[in-house]
C-alpha atoms as a PDB file:
ATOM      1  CA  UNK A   1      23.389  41.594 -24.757  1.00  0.00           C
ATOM      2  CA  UNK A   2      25.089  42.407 -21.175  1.00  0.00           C
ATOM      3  CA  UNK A   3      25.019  38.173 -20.681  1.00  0.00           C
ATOM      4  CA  UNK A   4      28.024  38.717 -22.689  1.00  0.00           C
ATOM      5  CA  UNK A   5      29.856  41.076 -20.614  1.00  0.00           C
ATOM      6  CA  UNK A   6      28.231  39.559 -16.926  1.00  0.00           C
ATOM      7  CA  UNK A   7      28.902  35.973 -17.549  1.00  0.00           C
ATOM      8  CA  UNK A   8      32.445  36.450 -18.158  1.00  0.00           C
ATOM      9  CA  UNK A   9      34.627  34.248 -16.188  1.00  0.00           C
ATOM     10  CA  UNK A  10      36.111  36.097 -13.361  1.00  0.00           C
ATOM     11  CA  UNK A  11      39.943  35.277 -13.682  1.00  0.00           C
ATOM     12  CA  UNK A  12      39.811  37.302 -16.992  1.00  0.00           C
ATOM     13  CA  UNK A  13      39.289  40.281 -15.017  1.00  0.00           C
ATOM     14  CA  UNK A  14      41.770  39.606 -12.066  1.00  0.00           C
ATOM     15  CA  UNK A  15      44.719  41.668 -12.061  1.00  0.00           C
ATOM     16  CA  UNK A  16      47.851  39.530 -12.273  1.00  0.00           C
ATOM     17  CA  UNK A  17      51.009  41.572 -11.507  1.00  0.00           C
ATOM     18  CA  UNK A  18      54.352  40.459 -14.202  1.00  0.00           C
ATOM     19  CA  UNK A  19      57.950  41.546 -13.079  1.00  0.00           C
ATOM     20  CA  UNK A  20      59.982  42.198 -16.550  1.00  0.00           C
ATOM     21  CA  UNK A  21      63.005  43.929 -17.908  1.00  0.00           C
ATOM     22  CA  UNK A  22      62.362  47.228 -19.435  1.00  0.00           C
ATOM     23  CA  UNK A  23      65.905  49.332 -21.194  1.00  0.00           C
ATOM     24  CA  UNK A  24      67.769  47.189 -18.734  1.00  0.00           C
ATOM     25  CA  UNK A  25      65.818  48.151 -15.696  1.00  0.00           C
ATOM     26  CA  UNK A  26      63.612  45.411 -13.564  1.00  0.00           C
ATOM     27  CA  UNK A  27      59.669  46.967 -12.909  1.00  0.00           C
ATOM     28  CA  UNK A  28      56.292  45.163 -12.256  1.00  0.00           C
ATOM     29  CA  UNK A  29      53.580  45.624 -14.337  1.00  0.00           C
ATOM     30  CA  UNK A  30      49.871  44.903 -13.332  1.00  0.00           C
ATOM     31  CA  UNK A  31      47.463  44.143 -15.824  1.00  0.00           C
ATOM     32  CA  UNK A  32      44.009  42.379 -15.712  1.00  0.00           C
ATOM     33  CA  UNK A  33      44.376  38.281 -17.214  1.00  0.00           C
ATOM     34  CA  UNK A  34      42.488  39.259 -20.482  1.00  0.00           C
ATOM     35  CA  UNK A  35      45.211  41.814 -20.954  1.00  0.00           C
ATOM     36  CA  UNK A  36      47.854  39.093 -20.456  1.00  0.00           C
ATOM     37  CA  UNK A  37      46.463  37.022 -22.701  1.00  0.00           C
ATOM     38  CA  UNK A  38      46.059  39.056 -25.723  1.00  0.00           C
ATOM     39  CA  UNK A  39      49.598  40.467 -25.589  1.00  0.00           C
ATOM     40  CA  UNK A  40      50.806  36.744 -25.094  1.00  0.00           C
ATOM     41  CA  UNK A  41      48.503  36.558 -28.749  1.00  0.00           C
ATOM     42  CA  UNK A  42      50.484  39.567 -30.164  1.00  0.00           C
ATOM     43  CA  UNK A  43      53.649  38.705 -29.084  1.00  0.00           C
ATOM     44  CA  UNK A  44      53.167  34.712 -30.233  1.00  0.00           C
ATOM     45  CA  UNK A  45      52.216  36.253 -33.636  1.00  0.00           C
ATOM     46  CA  UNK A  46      55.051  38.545 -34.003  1.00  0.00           C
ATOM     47  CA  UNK A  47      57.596  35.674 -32.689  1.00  0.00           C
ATOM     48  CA  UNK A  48      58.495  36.567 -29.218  1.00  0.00           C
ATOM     49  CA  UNK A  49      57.875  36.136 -25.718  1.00  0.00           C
ATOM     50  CA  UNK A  50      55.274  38.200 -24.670  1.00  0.00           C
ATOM     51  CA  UNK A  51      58.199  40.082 -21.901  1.00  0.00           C
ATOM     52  CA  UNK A  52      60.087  40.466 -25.167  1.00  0.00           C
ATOM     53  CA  UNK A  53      57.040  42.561 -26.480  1.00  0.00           C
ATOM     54  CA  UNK A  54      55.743  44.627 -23.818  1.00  0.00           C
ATOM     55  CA  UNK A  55      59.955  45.468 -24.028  1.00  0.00           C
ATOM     56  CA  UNK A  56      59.452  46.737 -27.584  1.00  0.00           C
ATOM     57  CA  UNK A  57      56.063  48.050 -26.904  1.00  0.00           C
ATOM     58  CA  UNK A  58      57.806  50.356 -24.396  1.00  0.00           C
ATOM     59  CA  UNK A  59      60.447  50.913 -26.497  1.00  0.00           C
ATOM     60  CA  UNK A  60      58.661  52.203 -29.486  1.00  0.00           C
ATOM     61  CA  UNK A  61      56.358  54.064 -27.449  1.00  0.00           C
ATOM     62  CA  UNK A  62      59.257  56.284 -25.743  1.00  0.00           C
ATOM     63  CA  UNK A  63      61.172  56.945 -29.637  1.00  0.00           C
ATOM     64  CA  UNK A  64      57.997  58.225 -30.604  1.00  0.00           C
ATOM     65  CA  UNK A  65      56.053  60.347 -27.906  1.00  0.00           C
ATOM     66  CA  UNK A  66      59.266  61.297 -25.987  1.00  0.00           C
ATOM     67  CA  UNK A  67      56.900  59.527 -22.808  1.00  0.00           C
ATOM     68  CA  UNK A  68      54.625  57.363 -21.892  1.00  0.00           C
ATOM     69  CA  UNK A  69      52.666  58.727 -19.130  1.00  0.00           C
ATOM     70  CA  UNK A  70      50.896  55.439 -18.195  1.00  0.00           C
ATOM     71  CA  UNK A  71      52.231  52.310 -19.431  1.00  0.00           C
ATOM     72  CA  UNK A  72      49.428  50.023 -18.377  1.00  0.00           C
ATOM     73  CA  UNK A  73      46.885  51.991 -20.227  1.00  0.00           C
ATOM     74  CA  UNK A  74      49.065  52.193 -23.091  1.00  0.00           C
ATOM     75  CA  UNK A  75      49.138  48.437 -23.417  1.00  0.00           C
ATOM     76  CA  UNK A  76      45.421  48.458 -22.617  1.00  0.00           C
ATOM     77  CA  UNK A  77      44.738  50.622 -25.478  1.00  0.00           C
ATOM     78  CA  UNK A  78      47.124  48.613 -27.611  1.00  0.00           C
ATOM     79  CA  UNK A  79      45.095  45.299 -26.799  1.00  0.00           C
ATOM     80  CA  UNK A  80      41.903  47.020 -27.749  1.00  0.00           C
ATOM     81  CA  UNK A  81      43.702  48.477 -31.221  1.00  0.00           C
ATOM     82  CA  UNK A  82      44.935  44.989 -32.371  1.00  0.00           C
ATOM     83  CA  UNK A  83      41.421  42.978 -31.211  1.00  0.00           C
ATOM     84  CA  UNK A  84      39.670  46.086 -33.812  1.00  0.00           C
ATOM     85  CA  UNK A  85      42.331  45.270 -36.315  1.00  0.00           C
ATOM     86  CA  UNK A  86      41.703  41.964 -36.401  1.00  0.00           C
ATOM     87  CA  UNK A  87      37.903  42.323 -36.666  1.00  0.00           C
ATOM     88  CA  UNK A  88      38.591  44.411 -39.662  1.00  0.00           C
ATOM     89  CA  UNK A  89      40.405  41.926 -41.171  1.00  0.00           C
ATOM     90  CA  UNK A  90      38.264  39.284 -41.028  1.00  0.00           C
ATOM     91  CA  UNK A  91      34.890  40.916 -40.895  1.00  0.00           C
ATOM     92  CA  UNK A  92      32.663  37.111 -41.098  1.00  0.00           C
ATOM     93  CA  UNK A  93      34.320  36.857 -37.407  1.00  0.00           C
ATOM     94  CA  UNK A  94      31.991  39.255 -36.494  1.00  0.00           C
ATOM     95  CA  UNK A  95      29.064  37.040 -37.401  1.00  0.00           C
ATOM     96  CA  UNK A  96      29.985  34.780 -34.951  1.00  0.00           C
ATOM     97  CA  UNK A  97      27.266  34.794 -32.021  1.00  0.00           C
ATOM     98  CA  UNK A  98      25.104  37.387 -33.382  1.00  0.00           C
ATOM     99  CA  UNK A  99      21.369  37.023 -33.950  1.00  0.00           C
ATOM    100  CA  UNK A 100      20.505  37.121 -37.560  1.00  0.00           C
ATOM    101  CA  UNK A 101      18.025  38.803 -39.950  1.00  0.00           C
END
């Protein structure tokens, strides 16, 4: 099982720092590549540019907690969220790789 997690390609773990507009204000934003490239997923899906998302993300995040106290994690968490989503919508995914019977 932990070939799975070891032999992951190293660039999916680098941290990759982004410099977007958030409520009109410039900031940088440094996630690992994996994290990247599910929001880019999300955002692709939902018909905007992944800056356009993490935007919204924020956005929605602030109208409904008042705060966020740590963005990155948020988004983290969010990544993690929409990959279990998806797993429970399409459950035969799941088979995929697995050892059977």
């Amino acid at each position: 099982m932990c070939e799975l997690y070891v032999k992951a390609d190293p660039i999916l773990y680098e941290s990759r720092s982004r410099s977007l507009r958030i409520c009109g204000v410039v900031t940088t934003l440094r996630l690992e590549n994996q994290f990247w490239d599910i929001l880019s997923e999300i955002a692709q899906a939902d018909g905007m540019t992944t800056n356009q998302l993490v935007a919204k993300l924020y956005e929605e995040v602030m109208d409904y907690r008042g705060e966020v106290v740590n963005f990155a994690s948020f988004l983290r968490v969010s990544c993690t969220r929409y990959l279990s989503q998806r797993r429970v919508q399409a459950p035969e995914l799941n088979l995929v790789g697995r050892k059977q019977g």
